[in-house]
C-alpha atoms as a PDB file:
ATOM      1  CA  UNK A   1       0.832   4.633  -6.697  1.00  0.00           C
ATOM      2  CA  UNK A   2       1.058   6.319  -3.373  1.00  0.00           C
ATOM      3  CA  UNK A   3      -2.063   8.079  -2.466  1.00  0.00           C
ATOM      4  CA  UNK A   4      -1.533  11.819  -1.035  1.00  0.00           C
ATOM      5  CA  UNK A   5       1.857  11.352  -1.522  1.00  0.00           C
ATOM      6  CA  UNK A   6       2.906  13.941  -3.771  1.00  0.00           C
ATOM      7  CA  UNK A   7       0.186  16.238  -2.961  1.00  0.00           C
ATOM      8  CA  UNK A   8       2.032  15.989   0.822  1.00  0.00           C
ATOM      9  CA  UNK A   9       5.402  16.574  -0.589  1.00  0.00           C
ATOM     10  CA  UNK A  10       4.403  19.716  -2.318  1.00  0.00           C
ATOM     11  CA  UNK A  11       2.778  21.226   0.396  1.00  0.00           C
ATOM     12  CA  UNK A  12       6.261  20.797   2.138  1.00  0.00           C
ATOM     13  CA  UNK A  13       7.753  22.392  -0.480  1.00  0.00           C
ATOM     14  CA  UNK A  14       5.224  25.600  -0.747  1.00  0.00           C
ATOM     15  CA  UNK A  15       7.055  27.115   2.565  1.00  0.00           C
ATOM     16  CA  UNK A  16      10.634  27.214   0.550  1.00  0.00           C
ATOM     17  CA  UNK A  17       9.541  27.563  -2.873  1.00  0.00           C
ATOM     18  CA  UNK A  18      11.247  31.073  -2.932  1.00  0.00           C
ATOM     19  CA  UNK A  19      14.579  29.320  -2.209  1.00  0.00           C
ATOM     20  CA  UNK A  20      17.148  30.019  -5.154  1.00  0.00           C
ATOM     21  CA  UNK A  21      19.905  26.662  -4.668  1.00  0.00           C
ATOM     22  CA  UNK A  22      18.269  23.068  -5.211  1.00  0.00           C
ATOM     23  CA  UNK A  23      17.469  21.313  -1.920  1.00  0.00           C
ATOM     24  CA  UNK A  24      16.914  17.487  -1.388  1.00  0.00           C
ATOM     25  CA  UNK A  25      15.464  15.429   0.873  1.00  0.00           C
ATOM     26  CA  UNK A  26      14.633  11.519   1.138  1.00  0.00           C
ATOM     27  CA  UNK A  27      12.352   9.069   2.864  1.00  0.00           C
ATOM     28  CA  UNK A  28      12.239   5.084   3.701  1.00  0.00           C
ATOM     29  CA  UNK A  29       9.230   3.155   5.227  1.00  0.00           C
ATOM     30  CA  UNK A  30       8.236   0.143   5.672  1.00  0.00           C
ATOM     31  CA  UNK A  31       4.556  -0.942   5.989  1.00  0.00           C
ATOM     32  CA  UNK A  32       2.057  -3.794   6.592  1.00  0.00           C
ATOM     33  CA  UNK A  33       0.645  -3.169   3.782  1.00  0.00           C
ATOM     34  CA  UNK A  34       0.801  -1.249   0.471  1.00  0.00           C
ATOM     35  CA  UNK A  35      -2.862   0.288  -0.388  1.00  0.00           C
ATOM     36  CA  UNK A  36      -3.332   2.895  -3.049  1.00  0.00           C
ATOM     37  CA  UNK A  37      -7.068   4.305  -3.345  1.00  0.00           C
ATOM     38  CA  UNK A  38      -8.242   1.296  -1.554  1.00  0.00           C
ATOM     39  CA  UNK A  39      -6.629  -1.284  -3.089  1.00  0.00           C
ATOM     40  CA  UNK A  40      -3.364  -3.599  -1.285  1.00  0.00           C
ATOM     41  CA  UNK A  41      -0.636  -3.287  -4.185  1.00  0.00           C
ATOM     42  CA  UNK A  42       1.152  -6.150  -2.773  1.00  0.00           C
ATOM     43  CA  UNK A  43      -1.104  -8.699  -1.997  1.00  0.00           C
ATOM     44  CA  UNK A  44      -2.155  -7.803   1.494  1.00  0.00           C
ATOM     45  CA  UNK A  45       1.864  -8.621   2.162  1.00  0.00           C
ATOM     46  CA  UNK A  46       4.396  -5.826   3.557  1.00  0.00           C
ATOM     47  CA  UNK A  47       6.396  -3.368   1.714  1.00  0.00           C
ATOM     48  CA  UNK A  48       9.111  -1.618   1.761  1.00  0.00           C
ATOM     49  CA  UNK A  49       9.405   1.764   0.083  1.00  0.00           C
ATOM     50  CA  UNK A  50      11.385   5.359  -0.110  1.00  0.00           C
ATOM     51  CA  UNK A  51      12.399   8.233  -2.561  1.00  0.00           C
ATOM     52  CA  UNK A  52      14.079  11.387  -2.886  1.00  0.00           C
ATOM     53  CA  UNK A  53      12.482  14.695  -3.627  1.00  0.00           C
ATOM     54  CA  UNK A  54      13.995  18.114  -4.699  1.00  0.00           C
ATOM     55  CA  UNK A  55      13.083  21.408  -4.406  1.00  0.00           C
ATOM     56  CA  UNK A  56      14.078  23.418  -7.220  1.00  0.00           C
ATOM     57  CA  UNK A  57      13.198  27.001  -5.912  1.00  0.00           C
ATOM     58  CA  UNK A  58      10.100  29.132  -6.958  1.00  0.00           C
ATOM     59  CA  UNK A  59       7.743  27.011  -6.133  1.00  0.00           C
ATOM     60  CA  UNK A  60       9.103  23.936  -8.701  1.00  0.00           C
ATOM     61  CA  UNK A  61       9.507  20.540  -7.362  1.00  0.00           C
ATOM     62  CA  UNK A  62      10.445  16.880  -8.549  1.00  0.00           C
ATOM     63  CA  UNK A  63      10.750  13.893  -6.614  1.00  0.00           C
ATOM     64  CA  UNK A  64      11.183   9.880  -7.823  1.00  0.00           C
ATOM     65  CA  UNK A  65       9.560   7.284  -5.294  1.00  0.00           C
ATOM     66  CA  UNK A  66       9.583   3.597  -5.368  1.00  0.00           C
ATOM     67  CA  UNK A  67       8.045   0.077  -3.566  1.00  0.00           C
ATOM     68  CA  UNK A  68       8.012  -3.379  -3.961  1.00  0.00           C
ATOM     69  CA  UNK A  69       4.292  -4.773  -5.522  1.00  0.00           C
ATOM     70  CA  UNK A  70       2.912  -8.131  -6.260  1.00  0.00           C
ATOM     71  CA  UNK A  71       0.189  -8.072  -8.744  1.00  0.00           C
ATOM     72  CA  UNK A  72       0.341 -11.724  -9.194  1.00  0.00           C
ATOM     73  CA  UNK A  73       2.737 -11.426 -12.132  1.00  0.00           C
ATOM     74  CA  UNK A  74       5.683 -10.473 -13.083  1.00  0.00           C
ATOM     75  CA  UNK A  75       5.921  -7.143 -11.587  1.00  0.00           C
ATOM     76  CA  UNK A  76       7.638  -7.166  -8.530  1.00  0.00           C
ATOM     77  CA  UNK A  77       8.539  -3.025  -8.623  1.00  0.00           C
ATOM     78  CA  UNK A  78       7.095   0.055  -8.697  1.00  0.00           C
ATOM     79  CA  UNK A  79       9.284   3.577  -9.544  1.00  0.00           C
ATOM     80  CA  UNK A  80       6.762   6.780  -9.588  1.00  0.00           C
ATOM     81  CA  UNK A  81       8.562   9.893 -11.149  1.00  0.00           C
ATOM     82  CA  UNK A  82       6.778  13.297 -10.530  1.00  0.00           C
ATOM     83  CA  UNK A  83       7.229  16.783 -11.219  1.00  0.00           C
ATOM     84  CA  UNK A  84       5.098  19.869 -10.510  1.00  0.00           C
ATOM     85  CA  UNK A  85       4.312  23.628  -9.469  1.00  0.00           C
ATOM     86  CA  UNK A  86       3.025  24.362  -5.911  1.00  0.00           C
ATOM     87  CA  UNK A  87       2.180  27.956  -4.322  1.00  0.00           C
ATOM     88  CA  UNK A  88      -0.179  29.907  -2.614  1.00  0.00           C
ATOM     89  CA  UNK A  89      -2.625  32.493  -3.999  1.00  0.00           C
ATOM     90  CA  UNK A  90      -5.031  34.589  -1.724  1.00  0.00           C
ATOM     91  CA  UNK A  91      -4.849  31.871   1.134  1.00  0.00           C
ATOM     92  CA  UNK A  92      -5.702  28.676  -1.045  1.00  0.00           C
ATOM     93  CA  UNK A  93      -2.618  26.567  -2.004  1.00  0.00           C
ATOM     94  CA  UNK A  94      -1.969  25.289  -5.493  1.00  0.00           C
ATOM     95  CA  UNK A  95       0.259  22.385  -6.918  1.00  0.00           C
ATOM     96  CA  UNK A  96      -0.334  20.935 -10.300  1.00  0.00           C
ATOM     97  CA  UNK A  97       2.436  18.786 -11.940  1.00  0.00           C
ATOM     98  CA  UNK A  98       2.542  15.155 -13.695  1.00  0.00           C
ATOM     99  CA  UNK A  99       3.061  12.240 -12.305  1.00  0.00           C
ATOM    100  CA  UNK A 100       4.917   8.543 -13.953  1.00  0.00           C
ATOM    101  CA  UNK A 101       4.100   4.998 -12.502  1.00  0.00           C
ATOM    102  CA  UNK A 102       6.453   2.810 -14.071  1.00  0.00           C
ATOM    103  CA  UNK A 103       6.757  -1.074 -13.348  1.00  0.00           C
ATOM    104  CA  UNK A 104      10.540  -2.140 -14.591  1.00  0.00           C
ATOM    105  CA  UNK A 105      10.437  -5.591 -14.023  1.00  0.00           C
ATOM    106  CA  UNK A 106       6.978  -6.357 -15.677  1.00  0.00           C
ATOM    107  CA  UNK A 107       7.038  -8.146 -18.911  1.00  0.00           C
ATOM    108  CA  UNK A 108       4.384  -5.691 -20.511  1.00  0.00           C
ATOM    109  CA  UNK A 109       3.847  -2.425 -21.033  1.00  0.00           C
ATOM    110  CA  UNK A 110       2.080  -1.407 -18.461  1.00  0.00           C
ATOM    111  CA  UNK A 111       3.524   1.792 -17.477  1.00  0.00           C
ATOM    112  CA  UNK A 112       1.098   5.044 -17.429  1.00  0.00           C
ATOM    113  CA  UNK A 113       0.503   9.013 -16.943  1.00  0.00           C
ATOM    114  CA  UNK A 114      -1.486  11.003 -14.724  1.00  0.00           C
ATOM    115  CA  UNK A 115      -1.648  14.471 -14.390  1.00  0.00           C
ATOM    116  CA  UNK A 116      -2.760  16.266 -11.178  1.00  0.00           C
ATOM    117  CA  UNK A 117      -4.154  19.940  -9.551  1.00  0.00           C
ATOM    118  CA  UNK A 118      -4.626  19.931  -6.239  1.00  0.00           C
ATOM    119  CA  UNK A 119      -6.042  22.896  -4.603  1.00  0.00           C
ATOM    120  CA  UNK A 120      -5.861  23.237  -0.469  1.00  0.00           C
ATOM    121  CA  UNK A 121      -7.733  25.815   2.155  1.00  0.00           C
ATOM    122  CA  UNK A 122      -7.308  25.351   5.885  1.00  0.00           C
ATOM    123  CA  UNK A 123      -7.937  21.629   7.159  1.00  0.00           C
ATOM    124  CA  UNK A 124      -9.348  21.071   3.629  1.00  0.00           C
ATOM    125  CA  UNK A 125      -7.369  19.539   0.398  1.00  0.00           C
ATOM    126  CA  UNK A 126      -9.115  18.234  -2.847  1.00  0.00           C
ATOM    127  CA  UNK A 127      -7.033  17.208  -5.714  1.00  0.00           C
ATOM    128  CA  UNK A 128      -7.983  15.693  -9.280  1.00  0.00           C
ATOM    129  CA  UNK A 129      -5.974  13.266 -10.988  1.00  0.00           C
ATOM    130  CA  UNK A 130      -6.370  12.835 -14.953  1.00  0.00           C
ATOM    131  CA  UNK A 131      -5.252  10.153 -16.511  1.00  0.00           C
ATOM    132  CA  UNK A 132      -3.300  10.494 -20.298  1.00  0.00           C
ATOM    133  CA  UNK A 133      -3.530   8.031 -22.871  1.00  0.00           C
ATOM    134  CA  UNK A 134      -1.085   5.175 -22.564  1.00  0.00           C
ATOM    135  CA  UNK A 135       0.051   4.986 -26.421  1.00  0.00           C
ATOM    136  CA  UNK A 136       2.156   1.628 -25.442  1.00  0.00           C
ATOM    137  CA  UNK A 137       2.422  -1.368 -27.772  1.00  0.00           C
ATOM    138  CA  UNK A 138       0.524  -3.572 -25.282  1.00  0.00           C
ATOM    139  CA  UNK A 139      -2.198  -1.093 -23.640  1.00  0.00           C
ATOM    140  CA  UNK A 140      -2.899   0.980 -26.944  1.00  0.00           C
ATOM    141  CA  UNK A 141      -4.598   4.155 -26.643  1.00  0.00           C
ATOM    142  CA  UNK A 142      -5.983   3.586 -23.185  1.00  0.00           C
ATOM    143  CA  UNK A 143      -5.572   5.497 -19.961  1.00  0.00           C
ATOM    144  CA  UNK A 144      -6.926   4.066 -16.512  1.00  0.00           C
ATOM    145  CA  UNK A 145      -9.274   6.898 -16.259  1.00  0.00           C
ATOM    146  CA  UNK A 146     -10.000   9.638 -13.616  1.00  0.00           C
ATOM    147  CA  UNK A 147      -9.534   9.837  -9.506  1.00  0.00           C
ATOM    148  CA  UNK A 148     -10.943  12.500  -7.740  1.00  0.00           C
ATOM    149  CA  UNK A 149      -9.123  12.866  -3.443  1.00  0.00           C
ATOM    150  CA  UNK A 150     -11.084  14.956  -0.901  1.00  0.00           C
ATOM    151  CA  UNK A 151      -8.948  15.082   2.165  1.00  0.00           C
ATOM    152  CA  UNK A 152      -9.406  16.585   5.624  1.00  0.00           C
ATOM    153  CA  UNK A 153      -6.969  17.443   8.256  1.00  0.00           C
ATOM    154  CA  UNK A 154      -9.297  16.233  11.423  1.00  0.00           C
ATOM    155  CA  UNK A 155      -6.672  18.236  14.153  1.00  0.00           C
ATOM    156  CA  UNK A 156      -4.223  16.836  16.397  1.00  0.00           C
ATOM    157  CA  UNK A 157      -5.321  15.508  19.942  1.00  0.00           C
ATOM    158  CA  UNK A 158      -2.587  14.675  22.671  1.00  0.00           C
ATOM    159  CA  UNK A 159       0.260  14.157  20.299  1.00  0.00           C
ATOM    160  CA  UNK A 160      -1.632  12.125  17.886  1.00  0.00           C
ATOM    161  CA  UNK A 161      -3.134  13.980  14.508  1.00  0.00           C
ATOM    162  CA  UNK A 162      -6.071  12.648  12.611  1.00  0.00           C
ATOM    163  CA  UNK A 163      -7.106  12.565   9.242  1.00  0.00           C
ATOM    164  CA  UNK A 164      -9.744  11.439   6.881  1.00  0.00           C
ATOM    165  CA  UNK A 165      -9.717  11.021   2.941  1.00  0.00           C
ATOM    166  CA  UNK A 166     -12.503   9.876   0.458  1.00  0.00           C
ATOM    167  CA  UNK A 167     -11.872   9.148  -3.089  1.00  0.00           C
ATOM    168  CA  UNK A 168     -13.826   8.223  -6.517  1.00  0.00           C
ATOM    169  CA  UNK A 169     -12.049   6.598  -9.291  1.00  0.00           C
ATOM    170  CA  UNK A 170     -13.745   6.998 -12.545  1.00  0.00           C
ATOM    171  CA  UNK A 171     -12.789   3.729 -14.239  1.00  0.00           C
ATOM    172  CA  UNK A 172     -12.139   3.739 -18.234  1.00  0.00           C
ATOM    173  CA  UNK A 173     -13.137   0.175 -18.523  1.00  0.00           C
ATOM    174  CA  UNK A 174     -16.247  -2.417 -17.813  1.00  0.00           C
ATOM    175  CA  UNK A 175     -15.837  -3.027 -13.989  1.00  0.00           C
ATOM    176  CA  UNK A 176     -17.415   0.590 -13.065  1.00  0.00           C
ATOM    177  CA  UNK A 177     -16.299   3.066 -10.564  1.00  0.00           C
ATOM    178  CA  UNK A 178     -15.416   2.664  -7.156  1.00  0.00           C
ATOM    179  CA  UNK A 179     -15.495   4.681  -4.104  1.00  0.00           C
ATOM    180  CA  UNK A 180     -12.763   4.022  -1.578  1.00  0.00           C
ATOM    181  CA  UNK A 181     -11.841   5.861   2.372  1.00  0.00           C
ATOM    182  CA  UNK A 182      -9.512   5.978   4.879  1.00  0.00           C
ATOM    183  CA  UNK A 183      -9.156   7.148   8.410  1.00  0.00           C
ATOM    184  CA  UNK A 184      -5.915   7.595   9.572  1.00  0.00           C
ATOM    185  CA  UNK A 185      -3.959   8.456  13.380  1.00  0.00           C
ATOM    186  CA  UNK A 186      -0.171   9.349  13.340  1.00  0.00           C
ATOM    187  CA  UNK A 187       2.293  10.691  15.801  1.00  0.00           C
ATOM    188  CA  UNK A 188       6.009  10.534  16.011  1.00  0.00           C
ATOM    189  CA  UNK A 189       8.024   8.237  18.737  1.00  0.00           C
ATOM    190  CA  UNK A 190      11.292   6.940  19.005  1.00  0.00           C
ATOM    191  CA  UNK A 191      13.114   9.100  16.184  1.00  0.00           C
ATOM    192  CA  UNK A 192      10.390   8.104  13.339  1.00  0.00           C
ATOM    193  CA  UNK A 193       6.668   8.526  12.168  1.00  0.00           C
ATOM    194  CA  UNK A 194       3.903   6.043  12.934  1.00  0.00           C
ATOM    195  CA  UNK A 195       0.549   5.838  11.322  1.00  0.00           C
ATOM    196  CA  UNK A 196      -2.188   3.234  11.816  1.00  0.00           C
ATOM    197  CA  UNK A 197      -4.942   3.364   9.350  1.00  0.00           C
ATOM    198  CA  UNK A 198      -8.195   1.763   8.070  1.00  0.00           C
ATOM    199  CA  UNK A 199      -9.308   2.005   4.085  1.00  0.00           C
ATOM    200  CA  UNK A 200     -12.052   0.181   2.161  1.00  0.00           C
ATOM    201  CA  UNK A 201     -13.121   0.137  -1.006  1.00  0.00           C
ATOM    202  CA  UNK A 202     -16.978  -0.528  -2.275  1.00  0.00           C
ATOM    203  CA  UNK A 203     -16.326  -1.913  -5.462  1.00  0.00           C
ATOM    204  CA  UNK A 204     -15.284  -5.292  -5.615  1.00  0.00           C
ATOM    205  CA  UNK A 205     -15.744  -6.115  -9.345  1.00  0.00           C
ATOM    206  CA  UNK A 206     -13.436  -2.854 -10.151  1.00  0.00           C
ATOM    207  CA  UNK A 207     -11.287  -3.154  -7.018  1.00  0.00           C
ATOM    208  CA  UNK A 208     -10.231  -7.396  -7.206  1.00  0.00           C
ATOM    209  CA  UNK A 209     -10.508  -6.467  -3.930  1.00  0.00           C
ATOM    210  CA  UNK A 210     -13.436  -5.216  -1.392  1.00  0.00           C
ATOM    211  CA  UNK A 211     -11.553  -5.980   1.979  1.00  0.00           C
ATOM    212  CA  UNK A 212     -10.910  -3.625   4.480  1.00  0.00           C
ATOM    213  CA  UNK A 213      -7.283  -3.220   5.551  1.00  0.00           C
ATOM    214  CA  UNK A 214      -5.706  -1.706   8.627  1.00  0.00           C
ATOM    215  CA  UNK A 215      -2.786  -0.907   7.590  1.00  0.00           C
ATOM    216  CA  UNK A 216       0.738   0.071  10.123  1.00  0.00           C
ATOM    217  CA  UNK A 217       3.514   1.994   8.467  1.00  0.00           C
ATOM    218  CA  UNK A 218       6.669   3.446  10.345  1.00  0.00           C
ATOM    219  CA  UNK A 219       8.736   6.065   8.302  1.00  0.00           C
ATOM    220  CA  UNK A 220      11.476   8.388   8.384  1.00  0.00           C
ATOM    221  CA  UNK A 221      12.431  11.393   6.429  1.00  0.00           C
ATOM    222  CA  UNK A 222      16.333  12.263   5.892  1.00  0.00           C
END
């Protein structure tokens, strides 16, 4: 459930899209904390996490991701698998694709579907995130519901670059919608990439979860 994520990696992939032979690429990080739209994923405890993503030529793009979670049950795992389109028409970039969360290790059915178009202009990126119907033998028909991501690409100041992103997640279920943000500073030292943020989240009830976190992660592409 990593926020931005693939929305980043096919924006890295627009600039070689015309490339005929298959090229991969892989990441690792480890952070302080693992928050997706707001929300710690593992318990406000570290987590260690990495993938592989390969880009296919014309513009086509899939990539497999995966961290450690702690939900307070069984799952311990998280494996996203995601595949998609991104290009560039008339100065505005476009990437649409689908994207799997799947939790091995839990002892239900929990996995589910989104599917995403994300449209970019200058220091401006908004992406919408639909969730599909579960269909699983412990959810039913049931899909999470709707997340809308507006972020903004604040510029780069003495080696450091800033960012901002503001999201709404249209909940399918009693506990409402919530709102969550993040600011975020990041630079690269030593051989890797550093990144100190802040997110919070305004709904508690639909959230578990209405702390804010600042949140260190160190990572490294390969």
């Amino acid at each position: 459930m990593k926020l931005l994520k693939t929305t980043a990696v096919a924006g890295l992939l627009v600039a070689s899209g015309a490339a005929s032979a298959i090229e991969l690429s892989g990441n690792v990080a480890l952070t302080t904390d693992y928050v997706w739209r707001g929300v710690s994923q593992t318990d406000g405890s570290p987590a260690i996490q990495g993938g592989f993503d390969a880009d296919l030529g014309n513009g086509l793009y899939a990539g497999v991701w995966g961290s450690n979670v702690d939900f307070g049950g069984d799952e311990s795992m998280e494996l996203d698998v995601y595949a998609g389109w991104a290009g560039e028409f008339n100065g505005v970039g476009v990437d649409v694709g689908v994207l799997h969360y799947a939790y091995p290790t839990s002892g239900t059915e929990t996995d589910f579907t989104e599917v995403y178009v994300g449209l970019s202009m200058g220091m401006f990126s908004l992406t919408q995130y639909f969730g599909l119907d579960s269909g699983s033998d412990d959810l039913g028909d049931y899909n999470l519901g709707d997340y809308t991501d507006l972020g903004v690409d604040l510029g780069e100041y003495n080696g450091v670059a800033l960012s901002a992103h503001v999201g709404y997640f249209d909940l399918n279920d009693n506990t409402g919608d919530a709102w969550d943000w993040k600011l975020a500073a990041s630079t690269s030292m030593f051989g890797v990439d550093w990144e100190v943020a802040y997110t919070d989240v305004d709904n508690a009830d639909a959230a578990n979860d209405d702390d804010p976190n600042l949140v260190l992660t160190v990572s490294k592409s390969l």
